[in-house]
C-alpha atoms as a PDB file:
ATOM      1  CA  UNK A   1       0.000   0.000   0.000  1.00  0.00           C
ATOM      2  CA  UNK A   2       1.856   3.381  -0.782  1.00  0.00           C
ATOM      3  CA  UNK A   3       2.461   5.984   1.632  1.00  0.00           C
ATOM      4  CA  UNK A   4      -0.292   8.786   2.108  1.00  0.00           C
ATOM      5  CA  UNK A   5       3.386  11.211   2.015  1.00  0.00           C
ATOM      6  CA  UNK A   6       4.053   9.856  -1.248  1.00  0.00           C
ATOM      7  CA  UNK A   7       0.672  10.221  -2.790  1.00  0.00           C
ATOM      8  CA  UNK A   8       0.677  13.392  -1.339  1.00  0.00           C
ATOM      9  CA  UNK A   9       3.816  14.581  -3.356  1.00  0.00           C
ATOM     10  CA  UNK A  10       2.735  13.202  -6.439  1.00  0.00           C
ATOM     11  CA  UNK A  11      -0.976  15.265  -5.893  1.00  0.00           C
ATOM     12  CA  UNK A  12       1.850  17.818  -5.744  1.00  0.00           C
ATOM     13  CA  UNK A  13       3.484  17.146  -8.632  1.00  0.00           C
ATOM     14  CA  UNK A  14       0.343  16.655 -10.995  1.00  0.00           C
ATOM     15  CA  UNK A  15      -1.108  20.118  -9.646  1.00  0.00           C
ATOM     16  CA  UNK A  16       2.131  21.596 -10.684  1.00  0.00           C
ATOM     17  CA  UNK A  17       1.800  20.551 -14.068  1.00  0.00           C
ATOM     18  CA  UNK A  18      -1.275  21.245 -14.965  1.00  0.00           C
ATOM     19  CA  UNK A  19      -0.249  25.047 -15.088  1.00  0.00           C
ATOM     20  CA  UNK A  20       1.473  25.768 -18.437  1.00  0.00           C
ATOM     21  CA  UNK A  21       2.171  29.056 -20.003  1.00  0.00           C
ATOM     22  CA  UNK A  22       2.944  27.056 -23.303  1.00  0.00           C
ATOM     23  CA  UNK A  23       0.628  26.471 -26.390  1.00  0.00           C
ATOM     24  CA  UNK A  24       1.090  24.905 -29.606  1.00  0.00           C
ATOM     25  CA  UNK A  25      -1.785  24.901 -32.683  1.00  0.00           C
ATOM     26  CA  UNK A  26      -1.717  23.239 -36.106  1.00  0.00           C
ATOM     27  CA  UNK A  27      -3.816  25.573 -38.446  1.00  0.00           C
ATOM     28  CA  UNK A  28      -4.549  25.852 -42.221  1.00  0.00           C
ATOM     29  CA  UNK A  29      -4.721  29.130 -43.700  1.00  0.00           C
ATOM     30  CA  UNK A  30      -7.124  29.204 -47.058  1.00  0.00           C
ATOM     31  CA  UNK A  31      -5.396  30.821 -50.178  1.00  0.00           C
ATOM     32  CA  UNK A  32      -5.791  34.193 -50.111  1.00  0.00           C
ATOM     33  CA  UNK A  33      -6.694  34.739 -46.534  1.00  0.00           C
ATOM     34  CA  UNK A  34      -5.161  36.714 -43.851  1.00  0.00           C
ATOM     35  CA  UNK A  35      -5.605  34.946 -40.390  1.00  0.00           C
ATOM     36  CA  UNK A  36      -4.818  36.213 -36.736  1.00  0.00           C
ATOM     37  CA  UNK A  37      -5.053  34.712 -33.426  1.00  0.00           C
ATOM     38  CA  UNK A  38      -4.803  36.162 -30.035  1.00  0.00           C
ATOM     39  CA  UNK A  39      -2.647  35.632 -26.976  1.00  0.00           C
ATOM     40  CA  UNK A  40      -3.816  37.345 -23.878  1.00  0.00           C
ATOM     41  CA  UNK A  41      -1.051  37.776 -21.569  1.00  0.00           C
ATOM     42  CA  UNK A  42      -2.886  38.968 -18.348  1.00  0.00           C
ATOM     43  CA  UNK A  43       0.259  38.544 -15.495  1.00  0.00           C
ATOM     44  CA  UNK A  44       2.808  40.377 -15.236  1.00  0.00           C
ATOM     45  CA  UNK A  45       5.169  38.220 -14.131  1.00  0.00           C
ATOM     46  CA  UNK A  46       5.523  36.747 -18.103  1.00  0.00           C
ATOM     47  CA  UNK A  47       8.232  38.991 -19.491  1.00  0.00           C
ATOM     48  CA  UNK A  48       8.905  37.440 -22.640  1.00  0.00           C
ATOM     49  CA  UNK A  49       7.105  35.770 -25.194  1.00  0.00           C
ATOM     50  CA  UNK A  50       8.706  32.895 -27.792  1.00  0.00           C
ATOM     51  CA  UNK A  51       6.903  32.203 -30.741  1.00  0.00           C
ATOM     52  CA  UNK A  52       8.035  29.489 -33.109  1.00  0.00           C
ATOM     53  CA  UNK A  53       6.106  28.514 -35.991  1.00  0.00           C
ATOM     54  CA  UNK A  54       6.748  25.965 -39.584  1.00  0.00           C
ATOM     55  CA  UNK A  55       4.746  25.869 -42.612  1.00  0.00           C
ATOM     56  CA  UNK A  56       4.276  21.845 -42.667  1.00  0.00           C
ATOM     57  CA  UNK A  57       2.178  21.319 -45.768  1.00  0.00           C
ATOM     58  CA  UNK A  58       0.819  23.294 -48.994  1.00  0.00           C
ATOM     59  CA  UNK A  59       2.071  25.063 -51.678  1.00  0.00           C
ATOM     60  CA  UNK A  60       6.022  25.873 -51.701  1.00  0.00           C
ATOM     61  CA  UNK A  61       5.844  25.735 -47.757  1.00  0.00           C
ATOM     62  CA  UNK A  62       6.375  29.729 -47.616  1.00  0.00           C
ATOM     63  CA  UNK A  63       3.729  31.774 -45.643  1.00  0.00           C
ATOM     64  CA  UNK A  64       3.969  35.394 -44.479  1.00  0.00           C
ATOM     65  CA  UNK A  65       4.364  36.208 -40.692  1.00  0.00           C
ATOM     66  CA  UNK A  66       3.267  39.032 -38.322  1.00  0.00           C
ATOM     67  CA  UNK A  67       3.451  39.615 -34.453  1.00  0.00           C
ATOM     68  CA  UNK A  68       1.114  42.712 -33.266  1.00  0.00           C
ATOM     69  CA  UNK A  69       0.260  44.366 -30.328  1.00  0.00           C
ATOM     70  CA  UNK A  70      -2.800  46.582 -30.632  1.00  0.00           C
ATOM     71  CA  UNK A  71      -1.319  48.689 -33.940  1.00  0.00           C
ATOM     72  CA  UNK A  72       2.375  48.171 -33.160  1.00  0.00           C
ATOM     73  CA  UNK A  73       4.304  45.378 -35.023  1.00  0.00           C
ATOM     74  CA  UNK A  74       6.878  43.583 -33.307  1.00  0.00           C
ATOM     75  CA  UNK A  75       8.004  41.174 -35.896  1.00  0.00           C
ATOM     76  CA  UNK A  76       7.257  40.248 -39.746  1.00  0.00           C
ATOM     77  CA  UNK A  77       8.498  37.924 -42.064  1.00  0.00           C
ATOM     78  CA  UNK A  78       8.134  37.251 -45.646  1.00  0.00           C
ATOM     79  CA  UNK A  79       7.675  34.401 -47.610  1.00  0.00           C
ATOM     80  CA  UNK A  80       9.176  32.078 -44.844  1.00  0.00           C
ATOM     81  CA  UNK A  81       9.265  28.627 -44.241  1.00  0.00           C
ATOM     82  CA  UNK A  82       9.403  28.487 -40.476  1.00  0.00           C
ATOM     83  CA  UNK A  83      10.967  30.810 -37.903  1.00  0.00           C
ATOM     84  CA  UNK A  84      11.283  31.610 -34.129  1.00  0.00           C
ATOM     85  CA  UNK A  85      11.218  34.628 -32.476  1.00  0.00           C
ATOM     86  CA  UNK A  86      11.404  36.297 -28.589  1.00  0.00           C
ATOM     87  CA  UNK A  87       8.945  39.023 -28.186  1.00  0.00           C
ATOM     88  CA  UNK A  88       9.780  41.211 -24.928  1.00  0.00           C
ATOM     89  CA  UNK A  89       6.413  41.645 -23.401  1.00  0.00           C
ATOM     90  CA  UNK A  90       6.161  45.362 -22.119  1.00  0.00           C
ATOM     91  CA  UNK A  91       2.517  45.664 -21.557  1.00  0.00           C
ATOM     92  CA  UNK A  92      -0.259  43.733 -20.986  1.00  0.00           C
ATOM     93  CA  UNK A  93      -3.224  42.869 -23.109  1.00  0.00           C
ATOM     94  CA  UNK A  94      -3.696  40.390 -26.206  1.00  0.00           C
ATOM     95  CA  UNK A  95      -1.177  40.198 -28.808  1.00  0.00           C
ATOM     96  CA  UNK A  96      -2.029  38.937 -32.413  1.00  0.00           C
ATOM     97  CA  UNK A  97      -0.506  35.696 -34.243  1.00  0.00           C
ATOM     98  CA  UNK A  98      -0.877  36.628 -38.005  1.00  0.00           C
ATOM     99  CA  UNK A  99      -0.213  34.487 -40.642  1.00  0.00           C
ATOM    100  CA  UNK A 100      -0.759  36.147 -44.461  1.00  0.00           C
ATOM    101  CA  UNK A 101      -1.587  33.585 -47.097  1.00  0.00           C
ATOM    102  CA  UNK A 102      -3.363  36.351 -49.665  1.00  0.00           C
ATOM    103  CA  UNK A 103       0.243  36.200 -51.897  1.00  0.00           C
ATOM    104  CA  UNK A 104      -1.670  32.151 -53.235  1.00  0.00           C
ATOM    105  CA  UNK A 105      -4.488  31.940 -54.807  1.00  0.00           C
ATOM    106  CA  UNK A 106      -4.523  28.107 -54.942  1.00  0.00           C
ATOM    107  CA  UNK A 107      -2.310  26.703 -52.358  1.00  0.00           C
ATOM    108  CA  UNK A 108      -3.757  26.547 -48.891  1.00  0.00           C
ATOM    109  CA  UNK A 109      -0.791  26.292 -46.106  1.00  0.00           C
ATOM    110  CA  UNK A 110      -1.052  23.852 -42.945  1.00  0.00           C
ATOM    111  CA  UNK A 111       0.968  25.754 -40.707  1.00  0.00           C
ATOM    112  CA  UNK A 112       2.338  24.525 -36.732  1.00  0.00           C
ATOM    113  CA  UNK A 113       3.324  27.306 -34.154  1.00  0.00           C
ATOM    114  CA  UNK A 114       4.012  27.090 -30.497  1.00  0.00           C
ATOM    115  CA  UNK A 115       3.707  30.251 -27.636  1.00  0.00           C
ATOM    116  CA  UNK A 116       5.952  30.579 -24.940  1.00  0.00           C
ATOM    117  CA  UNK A 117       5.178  32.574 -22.410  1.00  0.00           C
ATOM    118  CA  UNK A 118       8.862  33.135 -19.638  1.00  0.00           C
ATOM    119  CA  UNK A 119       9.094  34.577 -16.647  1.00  0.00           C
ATOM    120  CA  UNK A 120      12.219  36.985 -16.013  1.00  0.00           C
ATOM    121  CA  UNK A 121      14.254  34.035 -15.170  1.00  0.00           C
ATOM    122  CA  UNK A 122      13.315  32.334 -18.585  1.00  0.00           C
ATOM    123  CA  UNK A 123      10.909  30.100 -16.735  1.00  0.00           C
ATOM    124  CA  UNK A 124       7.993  28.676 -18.549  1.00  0.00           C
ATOM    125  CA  UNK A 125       6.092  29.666 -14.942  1.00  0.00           C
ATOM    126  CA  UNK A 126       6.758  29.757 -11.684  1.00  0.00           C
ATOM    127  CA  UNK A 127       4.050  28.264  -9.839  1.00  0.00           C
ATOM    128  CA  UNK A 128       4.961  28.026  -5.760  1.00  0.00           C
ATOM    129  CA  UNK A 129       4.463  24.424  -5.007  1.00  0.00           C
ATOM    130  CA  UNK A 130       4.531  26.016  -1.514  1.00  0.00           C
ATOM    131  CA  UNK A 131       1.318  27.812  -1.437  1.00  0.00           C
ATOM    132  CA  UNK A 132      -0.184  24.101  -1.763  1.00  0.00           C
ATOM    133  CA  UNK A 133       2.105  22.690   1.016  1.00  0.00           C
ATOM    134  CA  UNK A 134       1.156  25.432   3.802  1.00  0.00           C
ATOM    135  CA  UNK A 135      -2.623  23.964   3.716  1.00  0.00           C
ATOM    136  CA  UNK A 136      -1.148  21.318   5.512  1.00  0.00           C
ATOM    137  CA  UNK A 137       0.077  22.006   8.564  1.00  0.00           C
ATOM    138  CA  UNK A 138       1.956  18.593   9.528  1.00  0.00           C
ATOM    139  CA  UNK A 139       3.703  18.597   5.803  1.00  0.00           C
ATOM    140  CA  UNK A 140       6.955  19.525   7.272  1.00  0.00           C
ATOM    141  CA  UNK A 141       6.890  16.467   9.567  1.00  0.00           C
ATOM    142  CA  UNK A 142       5.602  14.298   6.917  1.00  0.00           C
ATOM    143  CA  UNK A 143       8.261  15.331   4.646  1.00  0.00           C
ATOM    144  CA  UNK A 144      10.935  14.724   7.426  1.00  0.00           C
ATOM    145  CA  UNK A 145       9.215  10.740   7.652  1.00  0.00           C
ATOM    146  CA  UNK A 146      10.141  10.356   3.818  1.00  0.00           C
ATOM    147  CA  UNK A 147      13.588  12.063   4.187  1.00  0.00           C
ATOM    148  CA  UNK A 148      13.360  14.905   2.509  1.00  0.00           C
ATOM    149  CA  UNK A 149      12.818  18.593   2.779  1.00  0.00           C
ATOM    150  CA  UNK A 150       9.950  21.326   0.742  1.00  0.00           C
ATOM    151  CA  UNK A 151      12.297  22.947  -0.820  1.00  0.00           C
ATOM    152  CA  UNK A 152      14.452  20.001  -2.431  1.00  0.00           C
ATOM    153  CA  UNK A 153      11.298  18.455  -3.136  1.00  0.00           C
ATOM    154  CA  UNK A 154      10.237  21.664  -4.975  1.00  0.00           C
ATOM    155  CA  UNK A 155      14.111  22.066  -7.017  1.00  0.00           C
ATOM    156  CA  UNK A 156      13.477  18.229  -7.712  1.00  0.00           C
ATOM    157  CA  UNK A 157      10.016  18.788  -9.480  1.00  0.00           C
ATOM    158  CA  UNK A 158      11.235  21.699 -11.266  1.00  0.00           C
ATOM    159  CA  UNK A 159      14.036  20.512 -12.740  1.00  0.00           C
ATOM    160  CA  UNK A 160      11.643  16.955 -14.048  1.00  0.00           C
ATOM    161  CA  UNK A 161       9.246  19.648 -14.855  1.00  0.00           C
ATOM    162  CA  UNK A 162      11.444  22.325 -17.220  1.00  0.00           C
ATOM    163  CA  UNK A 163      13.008  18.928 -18.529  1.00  0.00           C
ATOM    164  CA  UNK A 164       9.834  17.470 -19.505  1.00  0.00           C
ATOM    165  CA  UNK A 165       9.143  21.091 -20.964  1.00  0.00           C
ATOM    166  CA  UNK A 166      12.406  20.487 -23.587  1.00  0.00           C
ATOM    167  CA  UNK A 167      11.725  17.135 -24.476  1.00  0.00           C
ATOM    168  CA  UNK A 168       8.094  18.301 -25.433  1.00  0.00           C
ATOM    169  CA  UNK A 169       9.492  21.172 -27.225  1.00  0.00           C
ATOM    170  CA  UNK A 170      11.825  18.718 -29.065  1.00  0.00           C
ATOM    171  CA  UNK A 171       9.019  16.264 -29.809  1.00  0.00           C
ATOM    172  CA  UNK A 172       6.784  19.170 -31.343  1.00  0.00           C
ATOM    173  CA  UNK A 173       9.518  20.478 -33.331  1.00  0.00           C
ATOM    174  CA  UNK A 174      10.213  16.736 -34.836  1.00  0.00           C
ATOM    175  CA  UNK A 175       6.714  16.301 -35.315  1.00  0.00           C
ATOM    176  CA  UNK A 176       6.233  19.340 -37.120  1.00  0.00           C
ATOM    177  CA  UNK A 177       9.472  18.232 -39.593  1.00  0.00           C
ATOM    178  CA  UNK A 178       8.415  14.764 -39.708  1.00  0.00           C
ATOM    179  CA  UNK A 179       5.265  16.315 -41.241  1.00  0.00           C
ATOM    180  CA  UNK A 180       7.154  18.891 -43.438  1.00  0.00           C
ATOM    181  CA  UNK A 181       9.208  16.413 -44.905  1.00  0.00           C
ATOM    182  CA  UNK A 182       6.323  13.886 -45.158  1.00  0.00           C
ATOM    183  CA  UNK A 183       4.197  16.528 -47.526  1.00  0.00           C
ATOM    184  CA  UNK A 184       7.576  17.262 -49.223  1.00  0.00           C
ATOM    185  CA  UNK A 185       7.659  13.556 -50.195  1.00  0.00           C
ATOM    186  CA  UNK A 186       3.811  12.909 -51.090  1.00  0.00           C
ATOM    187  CA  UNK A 187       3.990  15.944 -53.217  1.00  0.00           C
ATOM    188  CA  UNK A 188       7.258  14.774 -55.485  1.00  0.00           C
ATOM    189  CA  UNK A 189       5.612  11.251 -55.671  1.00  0.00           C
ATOM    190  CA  UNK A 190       2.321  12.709 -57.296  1.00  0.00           C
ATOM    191  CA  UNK A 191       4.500  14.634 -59.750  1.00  0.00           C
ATOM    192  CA  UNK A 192       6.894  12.075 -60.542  1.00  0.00           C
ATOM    193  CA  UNK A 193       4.031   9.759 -61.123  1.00  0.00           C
ATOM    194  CA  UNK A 194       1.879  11.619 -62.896  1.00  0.00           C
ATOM    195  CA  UNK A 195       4.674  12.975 -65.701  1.00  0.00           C
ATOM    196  CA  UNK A 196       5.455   8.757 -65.686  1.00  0.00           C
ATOM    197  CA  UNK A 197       1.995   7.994 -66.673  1.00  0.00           C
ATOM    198  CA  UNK A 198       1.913  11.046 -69.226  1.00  0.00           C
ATOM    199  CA  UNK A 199       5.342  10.429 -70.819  1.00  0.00           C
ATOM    200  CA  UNK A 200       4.021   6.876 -71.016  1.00  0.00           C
ATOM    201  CA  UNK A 201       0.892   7.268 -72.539  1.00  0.00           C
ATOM    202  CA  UNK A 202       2.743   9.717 -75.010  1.00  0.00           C
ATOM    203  CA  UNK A 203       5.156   6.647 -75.721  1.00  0.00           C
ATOM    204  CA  UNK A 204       2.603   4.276 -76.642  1.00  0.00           C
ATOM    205  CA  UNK A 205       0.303   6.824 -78.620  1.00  0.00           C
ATOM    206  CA  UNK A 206       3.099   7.398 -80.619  1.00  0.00           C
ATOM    207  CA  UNK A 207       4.262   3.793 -81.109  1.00  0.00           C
ATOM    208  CA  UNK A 208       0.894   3.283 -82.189  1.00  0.00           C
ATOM    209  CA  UNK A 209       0.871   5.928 -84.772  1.00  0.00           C
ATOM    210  CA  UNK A 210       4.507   4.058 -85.811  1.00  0.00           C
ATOM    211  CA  UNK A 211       2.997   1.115 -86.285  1.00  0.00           C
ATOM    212  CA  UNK A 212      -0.034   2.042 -88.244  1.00  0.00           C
ATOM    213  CA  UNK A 213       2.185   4.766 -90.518  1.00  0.00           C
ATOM    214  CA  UNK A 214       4.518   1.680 -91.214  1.00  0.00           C
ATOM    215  CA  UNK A 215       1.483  -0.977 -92.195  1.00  0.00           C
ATOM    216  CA  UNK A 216       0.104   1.833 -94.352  1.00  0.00           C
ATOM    217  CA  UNK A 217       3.160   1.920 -96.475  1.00  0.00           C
ATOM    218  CA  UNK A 218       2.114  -1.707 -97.208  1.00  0.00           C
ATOM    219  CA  UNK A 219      -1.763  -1.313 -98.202  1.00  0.00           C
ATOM    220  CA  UNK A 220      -2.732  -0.243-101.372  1.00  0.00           C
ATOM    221  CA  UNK A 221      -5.715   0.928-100.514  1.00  0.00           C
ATOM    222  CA  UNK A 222      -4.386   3.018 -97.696  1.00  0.00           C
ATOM    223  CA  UNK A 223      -4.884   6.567 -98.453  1.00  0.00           C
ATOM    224  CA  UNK A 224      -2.142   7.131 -96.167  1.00  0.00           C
ATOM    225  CA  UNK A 225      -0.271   4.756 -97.471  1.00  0.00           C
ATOM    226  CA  UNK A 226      -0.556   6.651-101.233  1.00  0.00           C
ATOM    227  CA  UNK A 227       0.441   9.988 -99.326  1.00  0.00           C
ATOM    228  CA  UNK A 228       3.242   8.592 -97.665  1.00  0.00           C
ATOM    229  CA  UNK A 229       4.995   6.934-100.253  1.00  0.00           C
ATOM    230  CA  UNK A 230       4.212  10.235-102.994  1.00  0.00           C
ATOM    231  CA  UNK A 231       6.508  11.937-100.342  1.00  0.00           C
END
């Protein structure tokens, strides 16, 4: 039967990561459409904000980028494949994800992008596993029992949880290429197959027309033939 201590720290733990300041969307932007999308960024503790975004799918994977806040416009690109960039957050409010699609008028673009929202220590957050502790008044002593104390318990969970933070970063990141690459690949195999089918249809048509030229020489009757062999 587990100890009521350690179920207690893992309540801990599982509280503590259900706050995120991180968010990550797959989208598709219609051709020649213009589409924003709004972070709020209500605390004032966030101080930066990282936004990372690839074009996974459509078109020639190119897509134009815009950051805003109210009119202001912290950061554009054009005609970009993917790209990352730190915003420094300097007041509050809801800031605008655009991504510009109105240079296609065919190709719609599947596009991936993760927010980041850091603290001033570059922190994804930094929820107090504390404040939960102190509604317990015998948490100290139960901590003791187990061997440990709050506050290495609280480093210890931090450092699993920023970890865990990475390796989902990473995993997003290789999901998004792994789904870049994938469309990259589809998209070569219908051309490549469709110009084999053409230049192979175009092969027999005109072995055909070989062929029946050649048997025409041999007719009489062939009016063909006649031309053919007056030439």
């Amino acid at each position: 039967m587990p100890r009521p201590e350690l179920s207690l720290l893992a309540l801990l733990f599982l509280v503590t990561s259900t706050f995120c300041s991180e968010f990550d969307f797959t989208i598709e932007v219609p051709p020649g459409k213009f589409q924003c999308f709004f972070q709020p960024v209500n605390d004032a503790k966030f101080k930066t904000m990282e936004v990372d975004y690839q074009v996974i799918d459509g078109g020639d994977l190119n897509i134009n980028f815009m950051a805003l806040h109210g009119a202001d416009v912290l950061v554009q690109d054009h005609m970009k494949v993917d790209g990352s960039h730190k915003i420094e957050i300097k007041e509050l409010g809801d800031y605008q994800i655009c991504f510009d699609n109105t240079f296609s008028y065919q190709s719609r673009k599947v596009v991936f992008f993760e927010v980041f929202l850091f603290d001033a220590e570059g922190n994804l957050d930094d929820l107090d596993v504390a404040k939960f502790a102190n509604q317990d008044a015998l948490l100290q002593d139960r901590l003791k029992q187990v061997g440990i104390t709050l506050a290495e318990f609280h480093a210890t969970a931090n450092r699993i949880k920023g970890s865990l933070n990475k390796i989902e970063y990473h995993q997003a990141l290789l999901r998004a290429y792994e789904a870049r690459d994938r469309s990259v690949m589809n998209a070569n195999l219908d051309r490549v197959s469709f110009w084999s089918v053409l230049n192979a249809v175009i092969l027999v048509a005109v072995g055909g027309v070989q062929v029946y030229m050649i048997r025409s020489l041999f007719e009489e009757d062939s009016k063909i033939g006649k031309i053919l062999r007056k030439t």
